[in-house]
C-alpha atoms as a PDB file:
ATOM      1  CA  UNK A   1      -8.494 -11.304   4.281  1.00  0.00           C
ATOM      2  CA  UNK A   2      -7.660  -9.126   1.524  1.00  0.00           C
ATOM      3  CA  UNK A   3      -4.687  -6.427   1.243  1.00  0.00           C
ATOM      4  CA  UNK A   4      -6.856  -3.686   1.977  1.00  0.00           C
ATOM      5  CA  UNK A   5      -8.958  -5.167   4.667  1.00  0.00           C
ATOM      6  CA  UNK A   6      -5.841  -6.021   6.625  1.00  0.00           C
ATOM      7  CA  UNK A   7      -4.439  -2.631   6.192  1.00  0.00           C
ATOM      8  CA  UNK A   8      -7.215  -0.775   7.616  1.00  0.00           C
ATOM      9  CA  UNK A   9      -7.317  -3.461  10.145  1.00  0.00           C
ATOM     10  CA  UNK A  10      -3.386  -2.134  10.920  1.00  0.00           C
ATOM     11  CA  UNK A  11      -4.572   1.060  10.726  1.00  0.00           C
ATOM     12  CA  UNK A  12      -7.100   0.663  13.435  1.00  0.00           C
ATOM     13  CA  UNK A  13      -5.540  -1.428  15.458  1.00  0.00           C
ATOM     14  CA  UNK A  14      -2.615   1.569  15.221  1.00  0.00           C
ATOM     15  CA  UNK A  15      -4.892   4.449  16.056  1.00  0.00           C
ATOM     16  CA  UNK A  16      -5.889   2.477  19.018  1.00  0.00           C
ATOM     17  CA  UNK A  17      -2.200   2.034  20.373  1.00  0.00           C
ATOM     18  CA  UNK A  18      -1.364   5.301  20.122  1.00  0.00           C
ATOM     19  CA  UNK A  19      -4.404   6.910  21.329  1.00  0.00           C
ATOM     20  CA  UNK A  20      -4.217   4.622  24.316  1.00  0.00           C
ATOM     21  CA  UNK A  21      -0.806   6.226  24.497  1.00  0.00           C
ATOM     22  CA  UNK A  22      -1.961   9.519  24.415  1.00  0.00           C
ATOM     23  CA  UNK A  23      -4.586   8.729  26.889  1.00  0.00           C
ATOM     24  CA  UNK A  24      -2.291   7.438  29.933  1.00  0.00           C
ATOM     25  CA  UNK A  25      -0.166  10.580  29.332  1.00  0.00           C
ATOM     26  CA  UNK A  26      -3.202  12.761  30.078  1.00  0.00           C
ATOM     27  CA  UNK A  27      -4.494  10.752  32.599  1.00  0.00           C
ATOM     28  CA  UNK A  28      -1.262  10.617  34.811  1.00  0.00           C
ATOM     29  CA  UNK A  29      -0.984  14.319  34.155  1.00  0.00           C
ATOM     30  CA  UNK A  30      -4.590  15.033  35.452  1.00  0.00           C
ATOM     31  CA  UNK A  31      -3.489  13.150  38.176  1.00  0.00           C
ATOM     32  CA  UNK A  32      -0.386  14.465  38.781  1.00  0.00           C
ATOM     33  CA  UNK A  33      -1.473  18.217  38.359  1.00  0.00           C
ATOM     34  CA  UNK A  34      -4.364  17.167  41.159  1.00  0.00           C
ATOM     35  CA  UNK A  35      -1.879  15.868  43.549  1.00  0.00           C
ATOM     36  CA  UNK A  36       0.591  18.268  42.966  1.00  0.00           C
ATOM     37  CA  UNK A  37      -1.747  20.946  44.214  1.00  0.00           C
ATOM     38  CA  UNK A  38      -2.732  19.120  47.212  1.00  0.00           C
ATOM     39  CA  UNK A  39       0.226  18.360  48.304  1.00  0.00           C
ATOM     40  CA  UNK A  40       1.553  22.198  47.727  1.00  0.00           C
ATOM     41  CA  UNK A  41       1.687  24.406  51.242  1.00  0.00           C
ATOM     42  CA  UNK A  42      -0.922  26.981  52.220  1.00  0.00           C
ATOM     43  CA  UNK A  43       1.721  29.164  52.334  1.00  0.00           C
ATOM     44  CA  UNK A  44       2.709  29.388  49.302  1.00  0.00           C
ATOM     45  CA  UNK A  45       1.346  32.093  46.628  1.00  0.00           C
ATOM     46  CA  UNK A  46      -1.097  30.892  43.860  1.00  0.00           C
ATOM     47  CA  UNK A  47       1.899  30.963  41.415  1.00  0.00           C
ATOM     48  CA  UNK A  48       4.193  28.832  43.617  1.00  0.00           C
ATOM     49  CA  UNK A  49       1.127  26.481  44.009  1.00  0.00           C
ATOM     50  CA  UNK A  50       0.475  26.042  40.205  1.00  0.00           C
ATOM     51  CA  UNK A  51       3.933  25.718  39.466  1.00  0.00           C
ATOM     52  CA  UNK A  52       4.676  22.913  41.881  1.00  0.00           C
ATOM     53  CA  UNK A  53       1.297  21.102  40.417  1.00  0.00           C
ATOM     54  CA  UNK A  54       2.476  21.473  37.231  1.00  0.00           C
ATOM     55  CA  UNK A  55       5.446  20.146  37.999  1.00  0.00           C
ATOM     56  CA  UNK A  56       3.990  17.418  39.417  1.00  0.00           C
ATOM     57  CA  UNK A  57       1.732  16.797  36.201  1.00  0.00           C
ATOM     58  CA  UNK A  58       4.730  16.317  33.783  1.00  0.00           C
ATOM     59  CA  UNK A  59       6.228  13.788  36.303  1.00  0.00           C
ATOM     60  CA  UNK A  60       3.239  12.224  36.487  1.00  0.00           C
ATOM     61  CA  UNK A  61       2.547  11.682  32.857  1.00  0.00           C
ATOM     62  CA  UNK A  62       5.772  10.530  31.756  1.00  0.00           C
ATOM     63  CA  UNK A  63       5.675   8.107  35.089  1.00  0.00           C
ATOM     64  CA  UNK A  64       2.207   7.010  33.483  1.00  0.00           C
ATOM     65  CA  UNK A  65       2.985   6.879  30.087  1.00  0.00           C
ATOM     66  CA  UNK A  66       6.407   4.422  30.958  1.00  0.00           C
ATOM     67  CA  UNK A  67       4.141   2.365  32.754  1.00  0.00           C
ATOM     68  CA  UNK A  68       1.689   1.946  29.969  1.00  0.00           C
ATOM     69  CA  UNK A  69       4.701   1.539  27.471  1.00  0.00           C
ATOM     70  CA  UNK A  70       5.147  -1.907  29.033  1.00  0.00           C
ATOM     71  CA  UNK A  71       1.971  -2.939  27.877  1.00  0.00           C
ATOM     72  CA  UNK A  72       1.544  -1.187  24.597  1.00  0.00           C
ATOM     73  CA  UNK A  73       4.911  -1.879  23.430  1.00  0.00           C
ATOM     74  CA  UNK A  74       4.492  -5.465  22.909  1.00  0.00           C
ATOM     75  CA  UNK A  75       1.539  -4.784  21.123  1.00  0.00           C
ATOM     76  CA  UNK A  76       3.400  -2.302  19.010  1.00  0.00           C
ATOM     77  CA  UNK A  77       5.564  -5.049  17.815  1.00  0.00           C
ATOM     78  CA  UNK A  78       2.953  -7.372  17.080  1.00  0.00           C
ATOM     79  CA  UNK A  79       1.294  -4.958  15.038  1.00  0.00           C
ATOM     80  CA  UNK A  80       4.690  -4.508  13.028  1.00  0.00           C
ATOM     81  CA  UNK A  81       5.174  -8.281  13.014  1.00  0.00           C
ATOM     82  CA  UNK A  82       1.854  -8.990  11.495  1.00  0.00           C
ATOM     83  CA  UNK A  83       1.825  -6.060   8.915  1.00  0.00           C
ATOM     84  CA  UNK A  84       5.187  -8.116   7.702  1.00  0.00           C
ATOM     85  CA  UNK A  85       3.654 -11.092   7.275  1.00  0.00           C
ATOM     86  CA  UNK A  86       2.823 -12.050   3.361  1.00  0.00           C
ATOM     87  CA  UNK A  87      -0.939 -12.896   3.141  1.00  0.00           C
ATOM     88  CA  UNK A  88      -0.135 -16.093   1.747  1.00  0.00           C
ATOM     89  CA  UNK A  89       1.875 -17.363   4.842  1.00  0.00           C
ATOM     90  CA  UNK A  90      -1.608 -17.715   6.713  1.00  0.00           C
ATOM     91  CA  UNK A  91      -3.394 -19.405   3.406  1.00  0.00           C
ATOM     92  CA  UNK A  92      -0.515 -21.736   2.792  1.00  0.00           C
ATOM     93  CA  UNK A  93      -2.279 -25.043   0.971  1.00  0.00           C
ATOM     94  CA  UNK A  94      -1.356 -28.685   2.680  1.00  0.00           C
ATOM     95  CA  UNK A  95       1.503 -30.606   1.489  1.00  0.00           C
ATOM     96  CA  UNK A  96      -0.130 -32.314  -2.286  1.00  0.00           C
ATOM     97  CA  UNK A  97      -0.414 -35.473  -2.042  1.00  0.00           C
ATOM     98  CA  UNK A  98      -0.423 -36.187  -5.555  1.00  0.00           C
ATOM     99  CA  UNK A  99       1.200 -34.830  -8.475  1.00  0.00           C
ATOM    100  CA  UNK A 100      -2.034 -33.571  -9.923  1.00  0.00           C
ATOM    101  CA  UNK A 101      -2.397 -31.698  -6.643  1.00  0.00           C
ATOM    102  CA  UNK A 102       1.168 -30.400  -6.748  1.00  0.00           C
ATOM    103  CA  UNK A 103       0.578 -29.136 -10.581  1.00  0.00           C
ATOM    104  CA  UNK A 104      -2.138 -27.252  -9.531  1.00  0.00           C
ATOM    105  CA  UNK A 105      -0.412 -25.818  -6.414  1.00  0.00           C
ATOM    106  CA  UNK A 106       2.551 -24.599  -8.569  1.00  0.00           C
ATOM    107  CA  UNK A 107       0.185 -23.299 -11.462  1.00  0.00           C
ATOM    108  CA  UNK A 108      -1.698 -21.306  -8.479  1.00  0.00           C
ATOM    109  CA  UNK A 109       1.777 -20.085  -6.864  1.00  0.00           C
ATOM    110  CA  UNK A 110       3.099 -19.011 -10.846  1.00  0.00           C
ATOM    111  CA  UNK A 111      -0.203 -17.014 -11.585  1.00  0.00           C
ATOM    112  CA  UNK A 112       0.032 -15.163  -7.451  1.00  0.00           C
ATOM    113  CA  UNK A 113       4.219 -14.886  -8.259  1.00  0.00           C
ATOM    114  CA  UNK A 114       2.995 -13.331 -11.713  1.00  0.00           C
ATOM    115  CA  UNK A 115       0.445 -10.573 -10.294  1.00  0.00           C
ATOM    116  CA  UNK A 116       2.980  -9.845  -7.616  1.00  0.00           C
ATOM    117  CA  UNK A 117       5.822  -9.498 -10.022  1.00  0.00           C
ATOM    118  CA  UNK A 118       3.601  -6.882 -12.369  1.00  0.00           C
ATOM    119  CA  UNK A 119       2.444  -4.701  -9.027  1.00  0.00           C
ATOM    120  CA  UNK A 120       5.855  -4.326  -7.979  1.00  0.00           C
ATOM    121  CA  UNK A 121       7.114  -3.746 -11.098  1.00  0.00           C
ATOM    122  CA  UNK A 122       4.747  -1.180 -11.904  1.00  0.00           C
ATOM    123  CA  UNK A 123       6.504   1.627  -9.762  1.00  0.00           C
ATOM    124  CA  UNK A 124       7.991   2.458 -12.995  1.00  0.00           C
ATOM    125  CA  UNK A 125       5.086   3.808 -14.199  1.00  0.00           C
ATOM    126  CA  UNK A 126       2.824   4.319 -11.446  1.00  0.00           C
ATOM    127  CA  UNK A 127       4.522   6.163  -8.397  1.00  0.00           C
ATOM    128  CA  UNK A 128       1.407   5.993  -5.876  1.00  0.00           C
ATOM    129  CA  UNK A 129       0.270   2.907  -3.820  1.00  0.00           C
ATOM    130  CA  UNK A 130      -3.041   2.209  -4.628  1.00  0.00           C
ATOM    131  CA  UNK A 131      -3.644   1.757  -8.364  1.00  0.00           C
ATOM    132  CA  UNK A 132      -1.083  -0.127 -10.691  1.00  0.00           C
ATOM    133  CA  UNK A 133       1.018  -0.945  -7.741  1.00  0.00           C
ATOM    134  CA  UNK A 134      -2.372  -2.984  -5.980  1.00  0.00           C
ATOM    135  CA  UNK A 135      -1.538  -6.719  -6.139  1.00  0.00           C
ATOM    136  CA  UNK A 136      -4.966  -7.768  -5.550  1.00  0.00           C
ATOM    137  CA  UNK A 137      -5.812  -5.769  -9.512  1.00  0.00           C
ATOM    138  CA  UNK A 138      -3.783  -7.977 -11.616  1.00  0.00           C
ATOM    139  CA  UNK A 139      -4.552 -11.002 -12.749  1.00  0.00           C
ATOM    140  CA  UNK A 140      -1.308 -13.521 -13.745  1.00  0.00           C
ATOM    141  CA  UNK A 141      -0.958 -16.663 -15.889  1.00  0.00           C
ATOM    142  CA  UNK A 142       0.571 -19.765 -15.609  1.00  0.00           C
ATOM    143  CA  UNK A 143       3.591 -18.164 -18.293  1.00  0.00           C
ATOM    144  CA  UNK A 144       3.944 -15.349 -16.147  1.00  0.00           C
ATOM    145  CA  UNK A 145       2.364 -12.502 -17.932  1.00  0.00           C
ATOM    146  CA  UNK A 146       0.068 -10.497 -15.827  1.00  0.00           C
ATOM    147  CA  UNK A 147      -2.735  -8.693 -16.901  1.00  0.00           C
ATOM    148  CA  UNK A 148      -4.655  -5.549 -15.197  1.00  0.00           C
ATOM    149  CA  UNK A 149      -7.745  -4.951 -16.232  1.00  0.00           C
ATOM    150  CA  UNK A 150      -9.291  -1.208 -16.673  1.00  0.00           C
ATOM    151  CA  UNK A 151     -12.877  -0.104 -18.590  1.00  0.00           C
ATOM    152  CA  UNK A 152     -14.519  -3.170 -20.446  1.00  0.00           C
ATOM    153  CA  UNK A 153     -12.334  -3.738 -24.251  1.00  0.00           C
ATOM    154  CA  UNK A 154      -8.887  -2.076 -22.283  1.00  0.00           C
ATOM    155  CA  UNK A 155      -6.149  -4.196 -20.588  1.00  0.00           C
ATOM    156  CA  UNK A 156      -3.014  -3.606 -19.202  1.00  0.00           C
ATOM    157  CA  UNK A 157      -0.392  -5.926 -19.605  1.00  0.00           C
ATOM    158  CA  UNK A 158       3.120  -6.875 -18.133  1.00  0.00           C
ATOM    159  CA  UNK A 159       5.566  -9.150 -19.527  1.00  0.00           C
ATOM    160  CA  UNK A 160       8.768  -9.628 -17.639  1.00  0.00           C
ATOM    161  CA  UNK A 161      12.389 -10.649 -18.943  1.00  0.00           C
ATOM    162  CA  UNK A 162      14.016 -11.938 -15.892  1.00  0.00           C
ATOM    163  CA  UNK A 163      17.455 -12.515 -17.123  1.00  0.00           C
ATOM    164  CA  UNK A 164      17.706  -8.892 -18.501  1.00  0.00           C
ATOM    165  CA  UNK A 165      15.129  -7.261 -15.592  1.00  0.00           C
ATOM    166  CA  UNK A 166      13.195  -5.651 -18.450  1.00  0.00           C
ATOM    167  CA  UNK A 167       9.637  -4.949 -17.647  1.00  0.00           C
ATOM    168  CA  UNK A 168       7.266  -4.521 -20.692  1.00  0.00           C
ATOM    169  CA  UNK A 169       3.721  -2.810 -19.854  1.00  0.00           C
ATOM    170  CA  UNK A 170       1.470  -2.919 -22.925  1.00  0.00           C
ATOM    171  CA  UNK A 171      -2.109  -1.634 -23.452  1.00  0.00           C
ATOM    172  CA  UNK A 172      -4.138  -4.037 -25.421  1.00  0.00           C
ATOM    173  CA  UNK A 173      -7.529  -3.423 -26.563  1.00  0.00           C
ATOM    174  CA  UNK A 174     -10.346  -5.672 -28.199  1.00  0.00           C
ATOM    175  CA  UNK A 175     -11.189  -3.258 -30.612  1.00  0.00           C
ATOM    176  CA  UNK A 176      -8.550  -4.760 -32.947  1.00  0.00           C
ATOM    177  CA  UNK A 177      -6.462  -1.637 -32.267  1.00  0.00           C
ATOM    178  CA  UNK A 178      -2.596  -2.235 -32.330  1.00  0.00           C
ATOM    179  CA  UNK A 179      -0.755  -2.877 -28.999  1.00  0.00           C
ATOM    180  CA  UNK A 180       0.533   0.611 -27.019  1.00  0.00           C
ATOM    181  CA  UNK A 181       3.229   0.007 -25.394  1.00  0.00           C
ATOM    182  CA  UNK A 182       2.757   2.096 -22.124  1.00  0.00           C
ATOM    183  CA  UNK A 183       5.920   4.186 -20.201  1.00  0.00           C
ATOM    184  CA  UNK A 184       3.679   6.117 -17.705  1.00  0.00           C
ATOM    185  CA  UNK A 185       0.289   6.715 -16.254  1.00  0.00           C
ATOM    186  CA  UNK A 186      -0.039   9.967 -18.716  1.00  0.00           C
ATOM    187  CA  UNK A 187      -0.386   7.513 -21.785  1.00  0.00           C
ATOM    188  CA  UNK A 188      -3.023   5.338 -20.455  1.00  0.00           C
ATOM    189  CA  UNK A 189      -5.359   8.795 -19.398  1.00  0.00           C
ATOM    190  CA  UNK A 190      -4.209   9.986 -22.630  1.00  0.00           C
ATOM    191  CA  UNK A 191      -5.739   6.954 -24.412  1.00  0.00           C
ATOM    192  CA  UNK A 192      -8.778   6.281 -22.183  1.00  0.00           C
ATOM    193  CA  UNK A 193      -9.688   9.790 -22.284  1.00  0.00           C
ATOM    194  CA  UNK A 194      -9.717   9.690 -26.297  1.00  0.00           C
ATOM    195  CA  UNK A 195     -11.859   6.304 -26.262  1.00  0.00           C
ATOM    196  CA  UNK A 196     -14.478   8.330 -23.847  1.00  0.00           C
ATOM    197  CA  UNK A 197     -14.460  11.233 -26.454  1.00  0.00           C
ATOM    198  CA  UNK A 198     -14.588   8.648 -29.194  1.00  0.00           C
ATOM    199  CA  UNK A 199     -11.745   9.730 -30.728  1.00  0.00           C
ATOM    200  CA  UNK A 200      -8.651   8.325 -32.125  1.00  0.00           C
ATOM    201  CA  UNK A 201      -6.046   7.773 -29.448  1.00  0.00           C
ATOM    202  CA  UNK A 202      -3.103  10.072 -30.946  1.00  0.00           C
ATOM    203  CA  UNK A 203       0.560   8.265 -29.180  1.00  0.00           C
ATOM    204  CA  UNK A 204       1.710   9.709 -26.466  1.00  0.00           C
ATOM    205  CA  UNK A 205       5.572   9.691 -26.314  1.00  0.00           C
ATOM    206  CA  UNK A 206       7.490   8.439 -22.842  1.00  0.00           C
ATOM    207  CA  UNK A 207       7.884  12.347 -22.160  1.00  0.00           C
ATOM    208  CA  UNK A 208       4.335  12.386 -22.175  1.00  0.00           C
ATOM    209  CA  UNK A 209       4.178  14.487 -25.437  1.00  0.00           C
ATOM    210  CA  UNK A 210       1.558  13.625 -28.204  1.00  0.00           C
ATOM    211  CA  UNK A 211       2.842  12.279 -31.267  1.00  0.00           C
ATOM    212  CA  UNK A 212       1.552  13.978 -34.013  1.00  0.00           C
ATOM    213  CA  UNK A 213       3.612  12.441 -36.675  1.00  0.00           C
ATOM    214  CA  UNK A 214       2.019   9.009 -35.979  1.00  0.00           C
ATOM    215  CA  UNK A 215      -1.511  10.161 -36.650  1.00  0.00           C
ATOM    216  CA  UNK A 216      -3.282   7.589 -35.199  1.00  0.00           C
ATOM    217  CA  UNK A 217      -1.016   4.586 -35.558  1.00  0.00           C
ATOM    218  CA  UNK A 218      -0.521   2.945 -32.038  1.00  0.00           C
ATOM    219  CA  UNK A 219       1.953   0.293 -32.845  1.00  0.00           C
ATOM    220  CA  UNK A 220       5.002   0.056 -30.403  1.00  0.00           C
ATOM    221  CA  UNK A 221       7.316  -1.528 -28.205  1.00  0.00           C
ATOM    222  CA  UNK A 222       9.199  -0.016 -25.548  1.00  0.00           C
ATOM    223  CA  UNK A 223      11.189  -1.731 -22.348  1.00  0.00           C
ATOM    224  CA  UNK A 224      10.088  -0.122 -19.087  1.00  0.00           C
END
């Protein structure tokens, strides 16, 4: 199951939770308000009557709503268990039982470690969820460079220096254009909307200004 499947899975499962939640308050408040008003004396005025059911409703509800906590609140903690849980706990490959099969099981585990590295690295650029910072959108290599692929010719890609915790994003092309070294999401638009227009792509500098000095010369390196 993918990332996104299994969060709108969550998502559902949520929703249902909580609306059967909201649903065993209302129900023990129907019922209470019902009660309430039966068990209220003749004698008393209509106001005295609906007060007392009313009364009766809120006790009802909450005494409902506890009572439906026991069940749902296990649940709850599943759900919050299993959101937790890495997707590659439940795909975990068999002990190798040769060294060929443990080469290929690293190699596999370097290229995930890579993708997952450049996704949660890319928070410095990209602050929303669902874009650079998708796991399942970059690709990684047995070196553990990581690549994220945009329009057909344009890539994205991360190079990591562990020992300094440097993060290098660079936009490579296959048009023979220089590398762009990329600081935020404003560069790549800038750059993508130029090759749409068929125009040069002017720099954009990491304050997301446009470099008119350079012209058209793309060349740069810059640690994220």
């Amino acid at each position: 199951m993918t990332a996104t499947l299994r969060q709108t899975a969550n998502t559902v499962a949520n929703s249902m939770i909580e609306g059967a939640s909201m649903a065993s308050a209302l129900i023990g408040g129907a019922a209470g308000a019902y009660l309430g008003y039966q068990l209220a004396l003749v004698a008393w005025s209509d106001g005295t009557r609906a007060l007392f059911a009313g009364a009766v409703a809120v006790v009802g509800a909450v005494a409902i709503d506890r009572l439906a906590e026991l069940v749902l609140a296990p649940m709850r903690r599943l759900m919050r268990t299993r959101s937790l849980l890495p997707s590659t706990r439940r795909s975990a490959p068999a002990p190798a039982a040769t060294l060929d099969e443990a080469l290929a099981q690293v190699v596999t585990t370097t290229e995930d470690d890579a993708a997952h590295r450049a996704a949660n690295a890319a928070f410095r650029i990209d602050d929303g969820d669902n874009f650079l910072r998708n796991g399942d959108r970059w690709r990684g290599y047995e070196d553990g460079e990581a690549s994220f692929y945009l329009p057909p010719g344009v890539v994205l890609h991360h190079r990591a220096e562990r020992g300094e915790y440097k993060h290098h994003f660079t936009l490579l092309t296959g048009d023979g254009e220089q590398p762009v070294a990329i600081t935020g999401m404003e560069q790549i638009r800038h750059h993508l909307a130029a090759r749409a227009a068929g125009l040069p792509a002017v720099p954009v500098t990491a304050n997301g200004d446009v470099d008119g000095d350079k012209g058209d010369d793309l060349t740069g390196t810059h640690a994220v």
